[in-house]
Each structure stands twice: as C-alpha cells, then as structure tokens.
Protein backbone atom coordinates (compact mmCIF):
# COMPACT_ATOMS: atom_id res chain seq x y z
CA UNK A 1 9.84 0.81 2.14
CA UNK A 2 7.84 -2.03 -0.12
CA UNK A 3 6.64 -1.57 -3.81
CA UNK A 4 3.28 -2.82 -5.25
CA UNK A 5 3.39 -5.71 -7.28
CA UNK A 6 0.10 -5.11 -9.24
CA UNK A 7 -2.40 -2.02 -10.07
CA UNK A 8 -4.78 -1.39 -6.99
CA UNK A 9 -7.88 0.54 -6.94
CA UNK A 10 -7.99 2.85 -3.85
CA UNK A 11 -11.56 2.91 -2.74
CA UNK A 12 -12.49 6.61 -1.31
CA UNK A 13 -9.90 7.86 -2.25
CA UNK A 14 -10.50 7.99 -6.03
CA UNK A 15 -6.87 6.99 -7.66
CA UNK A 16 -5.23 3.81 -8.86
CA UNK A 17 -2.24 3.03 -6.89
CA UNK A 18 0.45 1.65 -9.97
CA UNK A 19 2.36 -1.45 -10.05
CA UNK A 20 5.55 -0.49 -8.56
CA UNK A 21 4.80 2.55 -6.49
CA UNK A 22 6.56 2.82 -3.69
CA UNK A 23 4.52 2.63 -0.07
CA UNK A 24 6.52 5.03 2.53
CA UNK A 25 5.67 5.34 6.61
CA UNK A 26 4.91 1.63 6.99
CA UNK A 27 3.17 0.78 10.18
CA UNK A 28 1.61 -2.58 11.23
CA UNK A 29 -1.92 -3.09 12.11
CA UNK A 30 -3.22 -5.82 14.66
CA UNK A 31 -3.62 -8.02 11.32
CA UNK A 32 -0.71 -9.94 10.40
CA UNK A 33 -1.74 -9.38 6.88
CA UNK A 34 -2.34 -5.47 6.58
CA UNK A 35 -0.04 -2.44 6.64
CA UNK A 36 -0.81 0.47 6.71
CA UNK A 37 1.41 3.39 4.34
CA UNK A 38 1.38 6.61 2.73
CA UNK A 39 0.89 5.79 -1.04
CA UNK A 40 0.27 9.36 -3.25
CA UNK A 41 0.61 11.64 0.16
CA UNK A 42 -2.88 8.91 0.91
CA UNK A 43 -2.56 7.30 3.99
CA UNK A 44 -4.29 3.43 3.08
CA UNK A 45 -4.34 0.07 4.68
CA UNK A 46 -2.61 -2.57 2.32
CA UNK A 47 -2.81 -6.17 1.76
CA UNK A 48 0.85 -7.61 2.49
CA UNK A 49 0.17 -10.04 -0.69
CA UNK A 50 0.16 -7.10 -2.77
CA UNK A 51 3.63 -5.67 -1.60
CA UNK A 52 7.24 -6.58 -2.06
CA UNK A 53 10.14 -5.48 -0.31
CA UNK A 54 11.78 -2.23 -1.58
C-alpha cells in the first residue's frame, strides 16, 4: 500500500485524489516510474514521485 504525498487531479475520471489517500492493488507497469492502483474504487496509473510508502 503507498499514500499520496500531494492533491492530484484525476483526469476522466472527474475527482481529486487527496494528499494522503491511500492507493490499494498496486501493480507495476513497463515504466519504472508508473503504478498503477485503485484510488476511490478508480483504477489510475500514478506517478511513483507522487507516492510514499504506506
């Protein structure tokens, strides 16, 4: 599990993921610096700069 460090807007999705809401089901992508998680029951692709672990 990983928490966000600062407010993200989620495009297409139409929410604002908060600072410290927690990302669950973290898989990796091919990119070393994207994950991908359910955030709000959303499943998004995250920058890992934007994450901390939980």
């Amino acid at each position: 599990m990983a928490t966000l460090i600062r407010d993200l807007p989620v495009k297409g999705a139409g929410f604002t993921a908060k600072r410290g809401t927690a990302v669950r089901n973290i898989s990796l992508t091919g990119n070393p610096e994207q994950i991908e998680g359910r955030v709000n029951g959303v499943r998004i692709v995250l920058l890992t700069k934007y994450l901390k672990k939980a």
